[in-house]
PDB file of N, CA and C in Angstrom:
ATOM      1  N   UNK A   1      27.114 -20.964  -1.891  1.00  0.00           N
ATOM      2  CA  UNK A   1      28.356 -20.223  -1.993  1.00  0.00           C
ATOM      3  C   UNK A   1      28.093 -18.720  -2.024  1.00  0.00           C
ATOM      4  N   UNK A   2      26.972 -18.102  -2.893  1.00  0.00           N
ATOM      5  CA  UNK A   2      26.737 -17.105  -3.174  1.00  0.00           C
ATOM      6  C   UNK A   2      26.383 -16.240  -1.283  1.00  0.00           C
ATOM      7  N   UNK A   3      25.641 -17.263  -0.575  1.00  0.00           N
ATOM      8  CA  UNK A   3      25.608 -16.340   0.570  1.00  0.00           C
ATOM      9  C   UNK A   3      26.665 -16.315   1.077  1.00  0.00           C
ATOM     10  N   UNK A   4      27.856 -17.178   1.755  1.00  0.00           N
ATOM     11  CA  UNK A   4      29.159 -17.007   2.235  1.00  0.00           C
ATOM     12  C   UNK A   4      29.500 -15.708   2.014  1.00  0.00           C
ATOM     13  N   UNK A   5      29.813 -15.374   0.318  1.00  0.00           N
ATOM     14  CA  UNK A   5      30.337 -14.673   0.009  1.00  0.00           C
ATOM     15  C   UNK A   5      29.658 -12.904   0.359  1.00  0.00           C
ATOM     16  N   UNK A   6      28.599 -13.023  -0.022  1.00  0.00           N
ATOM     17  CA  UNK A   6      27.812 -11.980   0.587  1.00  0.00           C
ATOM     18  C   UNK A   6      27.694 -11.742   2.344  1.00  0.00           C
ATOM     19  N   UNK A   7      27.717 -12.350   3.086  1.00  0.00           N
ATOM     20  CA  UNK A   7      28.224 -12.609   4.810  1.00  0.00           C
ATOM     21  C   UNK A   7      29.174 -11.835   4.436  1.00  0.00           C
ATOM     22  N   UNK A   8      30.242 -12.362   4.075  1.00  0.00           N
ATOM     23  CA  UNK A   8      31.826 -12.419   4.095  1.00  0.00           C
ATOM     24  C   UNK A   8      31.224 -10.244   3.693  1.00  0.00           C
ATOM     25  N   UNK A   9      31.218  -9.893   2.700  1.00  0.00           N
ATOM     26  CA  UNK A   9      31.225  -8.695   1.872  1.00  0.00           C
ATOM     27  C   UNK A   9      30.880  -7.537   3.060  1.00  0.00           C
ATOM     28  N   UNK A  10      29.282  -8.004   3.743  1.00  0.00           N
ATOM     29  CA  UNK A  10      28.781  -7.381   4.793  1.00  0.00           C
ATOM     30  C   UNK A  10      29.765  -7.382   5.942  1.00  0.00           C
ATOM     31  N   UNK A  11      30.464  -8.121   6.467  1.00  0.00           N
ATOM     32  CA  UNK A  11      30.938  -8.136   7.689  1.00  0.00           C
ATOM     33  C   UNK A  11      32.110  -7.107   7.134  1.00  0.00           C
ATOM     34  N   UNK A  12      33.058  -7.208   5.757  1.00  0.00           N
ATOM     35  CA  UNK A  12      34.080  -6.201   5.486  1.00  0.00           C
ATOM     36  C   UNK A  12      33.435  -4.423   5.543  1.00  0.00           C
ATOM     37  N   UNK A  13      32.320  -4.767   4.880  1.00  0.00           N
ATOM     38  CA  UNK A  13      31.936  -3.272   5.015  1.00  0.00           C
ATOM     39  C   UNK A  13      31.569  -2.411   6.568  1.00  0.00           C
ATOM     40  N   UNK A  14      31.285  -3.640   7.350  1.00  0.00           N
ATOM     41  CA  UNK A  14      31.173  -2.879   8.558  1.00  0.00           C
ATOM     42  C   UNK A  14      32.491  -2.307   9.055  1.00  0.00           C
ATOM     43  N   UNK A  15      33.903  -3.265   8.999  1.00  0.00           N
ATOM     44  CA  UNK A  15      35.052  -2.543   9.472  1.00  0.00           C
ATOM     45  C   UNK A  15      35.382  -1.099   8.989  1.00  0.00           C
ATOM     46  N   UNK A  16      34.803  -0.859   8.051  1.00  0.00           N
ATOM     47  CA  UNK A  16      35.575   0.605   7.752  1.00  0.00           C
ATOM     48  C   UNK A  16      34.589   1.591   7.656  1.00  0.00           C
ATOM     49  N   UNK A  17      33.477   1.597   8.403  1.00  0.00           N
ATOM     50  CA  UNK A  17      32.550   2.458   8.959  1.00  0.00           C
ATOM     51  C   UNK A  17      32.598   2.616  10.551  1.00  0.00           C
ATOM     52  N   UNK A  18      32.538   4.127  10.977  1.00  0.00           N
ATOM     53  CA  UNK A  18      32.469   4.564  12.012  1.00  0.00           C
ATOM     54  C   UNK A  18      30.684   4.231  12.463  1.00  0.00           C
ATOM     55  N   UNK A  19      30.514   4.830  14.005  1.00  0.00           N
ATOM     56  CA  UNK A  19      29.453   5.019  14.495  1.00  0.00           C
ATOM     57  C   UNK A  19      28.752   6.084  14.166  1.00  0.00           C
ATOM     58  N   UNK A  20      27.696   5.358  13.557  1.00  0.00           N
ATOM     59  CA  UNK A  20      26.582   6.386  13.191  1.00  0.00           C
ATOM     60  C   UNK A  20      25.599   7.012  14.370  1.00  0.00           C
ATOM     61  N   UNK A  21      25.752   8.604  14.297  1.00  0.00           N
ATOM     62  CA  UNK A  21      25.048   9.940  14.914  1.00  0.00           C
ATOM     63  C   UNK A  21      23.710   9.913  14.526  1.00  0.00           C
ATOM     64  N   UNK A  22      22.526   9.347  15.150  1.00  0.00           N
ATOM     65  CA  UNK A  22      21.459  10.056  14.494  1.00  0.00           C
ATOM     66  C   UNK A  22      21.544  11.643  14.869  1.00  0.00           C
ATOM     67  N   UNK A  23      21.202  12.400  14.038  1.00  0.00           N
ATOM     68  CA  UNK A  23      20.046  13.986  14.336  1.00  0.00           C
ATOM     69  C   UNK A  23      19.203  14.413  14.927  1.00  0.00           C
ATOM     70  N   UNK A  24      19.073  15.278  15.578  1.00  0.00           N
ATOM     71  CA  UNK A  24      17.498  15.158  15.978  1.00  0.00           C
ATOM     72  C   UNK A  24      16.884  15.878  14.646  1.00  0.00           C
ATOM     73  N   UNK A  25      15.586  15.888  14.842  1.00  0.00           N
ATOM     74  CA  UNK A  25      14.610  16.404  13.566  1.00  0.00           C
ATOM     75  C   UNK A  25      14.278  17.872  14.293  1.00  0.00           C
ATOM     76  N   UNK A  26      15.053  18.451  13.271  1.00  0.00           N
ATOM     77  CA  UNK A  26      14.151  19.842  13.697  1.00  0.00           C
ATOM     78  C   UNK A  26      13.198  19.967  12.458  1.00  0.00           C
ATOM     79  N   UNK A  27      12.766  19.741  11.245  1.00  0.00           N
ATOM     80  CA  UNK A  27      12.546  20.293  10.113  1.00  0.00           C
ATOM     81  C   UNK A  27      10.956  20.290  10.313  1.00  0.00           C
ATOM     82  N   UNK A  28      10.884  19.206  10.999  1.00  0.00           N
ATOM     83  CA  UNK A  28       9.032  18.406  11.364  1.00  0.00           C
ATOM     84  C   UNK A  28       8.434  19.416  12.674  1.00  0.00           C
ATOM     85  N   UNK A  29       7.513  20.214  12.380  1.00  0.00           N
ATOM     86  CA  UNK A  29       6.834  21.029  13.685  1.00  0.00           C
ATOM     87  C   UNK A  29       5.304  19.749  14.100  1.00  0.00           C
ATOM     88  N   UNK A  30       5.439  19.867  15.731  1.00  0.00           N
ATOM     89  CA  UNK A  30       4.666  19.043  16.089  1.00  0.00           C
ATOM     90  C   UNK A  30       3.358  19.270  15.596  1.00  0.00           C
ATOM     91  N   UNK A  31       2.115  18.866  15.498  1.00  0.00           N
ATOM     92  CA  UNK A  31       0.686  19.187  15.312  1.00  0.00           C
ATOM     93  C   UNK A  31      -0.481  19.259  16.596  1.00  0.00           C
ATOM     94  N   UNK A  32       0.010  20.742  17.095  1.00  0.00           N
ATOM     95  CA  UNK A  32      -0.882  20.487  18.752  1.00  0.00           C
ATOM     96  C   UNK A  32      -1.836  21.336  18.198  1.00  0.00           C
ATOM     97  N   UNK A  33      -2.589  21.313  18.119  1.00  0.00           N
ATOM     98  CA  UNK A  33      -4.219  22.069  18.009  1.00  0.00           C
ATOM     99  C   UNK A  33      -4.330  23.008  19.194  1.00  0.00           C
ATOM    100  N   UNK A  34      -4.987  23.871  19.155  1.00  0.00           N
ATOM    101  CA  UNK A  34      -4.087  25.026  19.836  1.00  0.00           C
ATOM    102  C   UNK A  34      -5.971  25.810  20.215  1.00  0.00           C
ATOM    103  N   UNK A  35      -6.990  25.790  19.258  1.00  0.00           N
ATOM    104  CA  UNK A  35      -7.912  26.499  19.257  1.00  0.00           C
ATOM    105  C   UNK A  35      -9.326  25.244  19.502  1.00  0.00           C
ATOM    106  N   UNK A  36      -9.985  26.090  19.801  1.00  0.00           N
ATOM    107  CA  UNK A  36     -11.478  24.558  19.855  1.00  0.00           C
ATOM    108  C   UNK A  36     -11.819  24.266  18.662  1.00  0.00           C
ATOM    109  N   UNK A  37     -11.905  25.009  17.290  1.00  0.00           N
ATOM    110  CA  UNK A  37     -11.986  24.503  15.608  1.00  0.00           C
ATOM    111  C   UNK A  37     -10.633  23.295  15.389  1.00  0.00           C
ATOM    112  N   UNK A  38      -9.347  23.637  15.693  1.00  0.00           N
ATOM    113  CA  UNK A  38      -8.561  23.315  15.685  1.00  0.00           C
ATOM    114  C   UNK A  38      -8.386  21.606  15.781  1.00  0.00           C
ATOM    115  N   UNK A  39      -9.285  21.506  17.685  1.00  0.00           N
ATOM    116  CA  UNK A  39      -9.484  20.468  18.548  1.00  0.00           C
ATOM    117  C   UNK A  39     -10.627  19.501  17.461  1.00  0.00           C
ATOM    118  N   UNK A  40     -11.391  19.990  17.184  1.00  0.00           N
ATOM    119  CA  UNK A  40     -12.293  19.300  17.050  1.00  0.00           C
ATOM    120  C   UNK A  40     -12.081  18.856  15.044  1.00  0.00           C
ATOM    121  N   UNK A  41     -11.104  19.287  14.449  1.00  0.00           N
ATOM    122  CA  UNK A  41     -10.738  18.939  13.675  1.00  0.00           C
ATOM    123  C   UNK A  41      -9.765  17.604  13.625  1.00  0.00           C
ATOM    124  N   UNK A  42      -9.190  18.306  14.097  1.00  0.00           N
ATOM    125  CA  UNK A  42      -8.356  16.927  14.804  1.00  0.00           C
ATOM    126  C   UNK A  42      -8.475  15.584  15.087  1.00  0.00           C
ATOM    127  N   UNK A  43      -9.759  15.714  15.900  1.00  0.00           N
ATOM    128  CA  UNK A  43     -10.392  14.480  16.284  1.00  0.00           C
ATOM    129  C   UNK A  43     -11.326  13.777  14.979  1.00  0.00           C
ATOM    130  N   UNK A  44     -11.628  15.012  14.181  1.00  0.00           N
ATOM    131  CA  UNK A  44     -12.778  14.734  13.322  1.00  0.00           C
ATOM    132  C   UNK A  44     -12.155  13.666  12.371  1.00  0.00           C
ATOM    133  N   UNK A  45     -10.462  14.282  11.968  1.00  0.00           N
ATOM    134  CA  UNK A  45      -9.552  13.369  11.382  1.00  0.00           C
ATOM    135  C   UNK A  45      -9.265  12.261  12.088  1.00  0.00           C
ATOM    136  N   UNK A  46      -8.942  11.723  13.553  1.00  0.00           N
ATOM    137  CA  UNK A  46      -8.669  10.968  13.931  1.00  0.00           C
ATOM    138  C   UNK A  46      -9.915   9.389  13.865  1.00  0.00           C
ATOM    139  N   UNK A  47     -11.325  10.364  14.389  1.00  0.00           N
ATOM    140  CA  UNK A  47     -12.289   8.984  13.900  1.00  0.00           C
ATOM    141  C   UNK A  47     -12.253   8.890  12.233  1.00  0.00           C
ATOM    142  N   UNK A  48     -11.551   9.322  11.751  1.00  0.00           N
ATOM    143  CA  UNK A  48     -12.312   9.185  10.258  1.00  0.00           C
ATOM    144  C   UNK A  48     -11.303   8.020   9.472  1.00  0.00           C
ATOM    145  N   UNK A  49      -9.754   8.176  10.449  1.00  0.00           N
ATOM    146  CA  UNK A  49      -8.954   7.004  10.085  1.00  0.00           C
ATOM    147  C   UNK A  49      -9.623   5.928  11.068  1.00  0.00           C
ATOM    148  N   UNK A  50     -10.096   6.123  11.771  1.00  0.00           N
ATOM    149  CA  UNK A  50     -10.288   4.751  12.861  1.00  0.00           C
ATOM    150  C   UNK A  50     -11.662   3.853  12.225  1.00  0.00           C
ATOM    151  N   UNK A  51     -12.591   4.809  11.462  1.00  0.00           N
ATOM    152  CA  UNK A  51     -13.389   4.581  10.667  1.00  0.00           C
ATOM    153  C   UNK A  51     -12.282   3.712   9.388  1.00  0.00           C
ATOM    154  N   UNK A  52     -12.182   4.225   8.586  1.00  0.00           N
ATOM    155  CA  UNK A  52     -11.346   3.055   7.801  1.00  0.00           C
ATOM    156  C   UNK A  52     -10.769   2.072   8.221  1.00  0.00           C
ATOM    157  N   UNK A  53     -10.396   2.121   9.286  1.00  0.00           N
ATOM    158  CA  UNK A  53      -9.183   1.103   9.816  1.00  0.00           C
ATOM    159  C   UNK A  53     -10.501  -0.635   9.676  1.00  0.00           C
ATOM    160  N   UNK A  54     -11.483   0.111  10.628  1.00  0.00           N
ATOM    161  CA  UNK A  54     -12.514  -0.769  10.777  1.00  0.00           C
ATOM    162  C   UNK A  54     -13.415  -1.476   9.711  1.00  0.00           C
ATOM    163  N   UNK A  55     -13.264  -0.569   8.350  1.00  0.00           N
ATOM    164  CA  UNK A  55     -14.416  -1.064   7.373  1.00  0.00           C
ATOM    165  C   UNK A  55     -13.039  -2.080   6.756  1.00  0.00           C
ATOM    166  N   UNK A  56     -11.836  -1.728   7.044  1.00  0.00           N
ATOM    167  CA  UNK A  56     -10.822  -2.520   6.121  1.00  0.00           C
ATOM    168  C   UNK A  56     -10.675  -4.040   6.873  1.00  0.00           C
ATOM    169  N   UNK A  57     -10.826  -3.878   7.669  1.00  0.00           N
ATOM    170  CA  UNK A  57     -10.454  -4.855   8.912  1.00  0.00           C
ATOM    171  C   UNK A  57     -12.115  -5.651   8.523  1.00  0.00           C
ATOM    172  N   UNK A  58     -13.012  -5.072   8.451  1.00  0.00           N
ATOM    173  CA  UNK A  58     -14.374  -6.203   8.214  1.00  0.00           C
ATOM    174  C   UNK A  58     -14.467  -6.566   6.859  1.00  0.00           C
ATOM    175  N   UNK A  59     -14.007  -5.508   5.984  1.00  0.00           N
ATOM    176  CA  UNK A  59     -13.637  -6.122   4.427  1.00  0.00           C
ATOM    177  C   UNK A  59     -12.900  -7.707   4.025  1.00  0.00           C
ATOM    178  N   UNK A  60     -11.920  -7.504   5.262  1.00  0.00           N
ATOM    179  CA  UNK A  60     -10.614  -8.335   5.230  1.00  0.00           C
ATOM    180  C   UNK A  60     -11.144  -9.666   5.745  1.00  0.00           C
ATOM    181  N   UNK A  61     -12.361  -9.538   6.813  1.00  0.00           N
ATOM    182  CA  UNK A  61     -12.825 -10.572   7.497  1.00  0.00           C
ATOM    183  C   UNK A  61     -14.306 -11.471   6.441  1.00  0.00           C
ATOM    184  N   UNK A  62     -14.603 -10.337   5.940  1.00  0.00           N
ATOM    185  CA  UNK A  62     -15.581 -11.009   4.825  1.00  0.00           C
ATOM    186  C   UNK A  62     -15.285 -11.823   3.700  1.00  0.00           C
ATOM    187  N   UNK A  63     -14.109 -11.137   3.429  1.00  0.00           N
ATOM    188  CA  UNK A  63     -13.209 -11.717   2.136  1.00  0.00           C
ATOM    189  C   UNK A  63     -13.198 -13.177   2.675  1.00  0.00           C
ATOM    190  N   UNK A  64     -12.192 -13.329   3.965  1.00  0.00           N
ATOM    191  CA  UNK A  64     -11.710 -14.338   4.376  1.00  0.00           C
ATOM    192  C   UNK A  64     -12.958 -15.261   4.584  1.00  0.00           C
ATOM    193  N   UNK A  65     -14.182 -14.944   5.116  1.00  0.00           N
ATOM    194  CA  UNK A  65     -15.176 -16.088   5.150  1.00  0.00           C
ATOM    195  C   UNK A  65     -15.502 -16.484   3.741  1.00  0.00           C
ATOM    196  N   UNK A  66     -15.835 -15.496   2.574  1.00  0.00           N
ATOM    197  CA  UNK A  66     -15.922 -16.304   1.347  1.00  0.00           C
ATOM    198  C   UNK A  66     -14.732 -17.132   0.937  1.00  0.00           C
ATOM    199  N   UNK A  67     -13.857 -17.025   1.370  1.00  0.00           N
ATOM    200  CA  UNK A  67     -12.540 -17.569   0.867  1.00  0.00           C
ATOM    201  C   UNK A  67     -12.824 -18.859   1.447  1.00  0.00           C
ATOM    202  N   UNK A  68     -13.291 -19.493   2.705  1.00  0.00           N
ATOM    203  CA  UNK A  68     -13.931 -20.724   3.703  1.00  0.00           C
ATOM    204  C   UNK A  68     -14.636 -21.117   2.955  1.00  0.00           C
ATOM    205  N   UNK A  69     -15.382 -20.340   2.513  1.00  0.00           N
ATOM    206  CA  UNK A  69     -17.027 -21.139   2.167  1.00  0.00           C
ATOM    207  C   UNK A  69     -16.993 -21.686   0.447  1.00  0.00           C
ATOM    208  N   UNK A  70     -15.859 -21.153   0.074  1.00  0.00           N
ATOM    209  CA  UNK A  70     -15.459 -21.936  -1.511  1.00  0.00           C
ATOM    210  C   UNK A  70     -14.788 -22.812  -1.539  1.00  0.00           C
ATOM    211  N   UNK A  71     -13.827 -23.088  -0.500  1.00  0.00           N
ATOM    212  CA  UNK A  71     -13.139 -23.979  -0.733  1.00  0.00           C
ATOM    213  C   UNK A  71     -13.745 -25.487   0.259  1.00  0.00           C
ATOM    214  N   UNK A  72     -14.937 -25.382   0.933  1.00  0.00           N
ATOM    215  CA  UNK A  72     -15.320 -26.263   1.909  1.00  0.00           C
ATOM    216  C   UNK A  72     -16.311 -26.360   0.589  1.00  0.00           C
ATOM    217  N   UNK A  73     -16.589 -25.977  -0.467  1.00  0.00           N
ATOM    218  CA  UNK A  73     -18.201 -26.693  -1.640  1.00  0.00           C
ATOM    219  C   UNK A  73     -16.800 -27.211  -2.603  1.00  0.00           C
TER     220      UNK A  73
END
């Protein structure tokens, strides 16, 4: 009953709302690297997440083989 009623609540609230305008974003300035310190910072940040991405991702895969190998003893 409780969902009916909640359906029912959602579908009223949509009638008396107009169409929503997104904005554009001015507030956010893009991040173009502009100088060769700049460039190479940039990138220095970019492997350094791709580096995590990877030790999390083999963390995740190690976990998961001990997680196999306890429950198969």
């Amino acid at each position: 009953m409780a969902g009916i009623f909640g359906v029912a609540l959602r579908g009223l609230g949509m009638l008396g709302k107009g169409k929503k305008i997104s904005k554009t974003i001015t507030s956010v300035k893009p991040n173009v690297p502009k100088t060769k310190t700049e460039k190479l910072k940039s990138k220095l940040a970019i492997a350094k997440q791709k580096t995590k991405a990877s030790k999390a991702k083999l963390d995740q895969t190690v976990f998961d083989i001990k997680q196999q190998s306890k429950g198969r003893n």
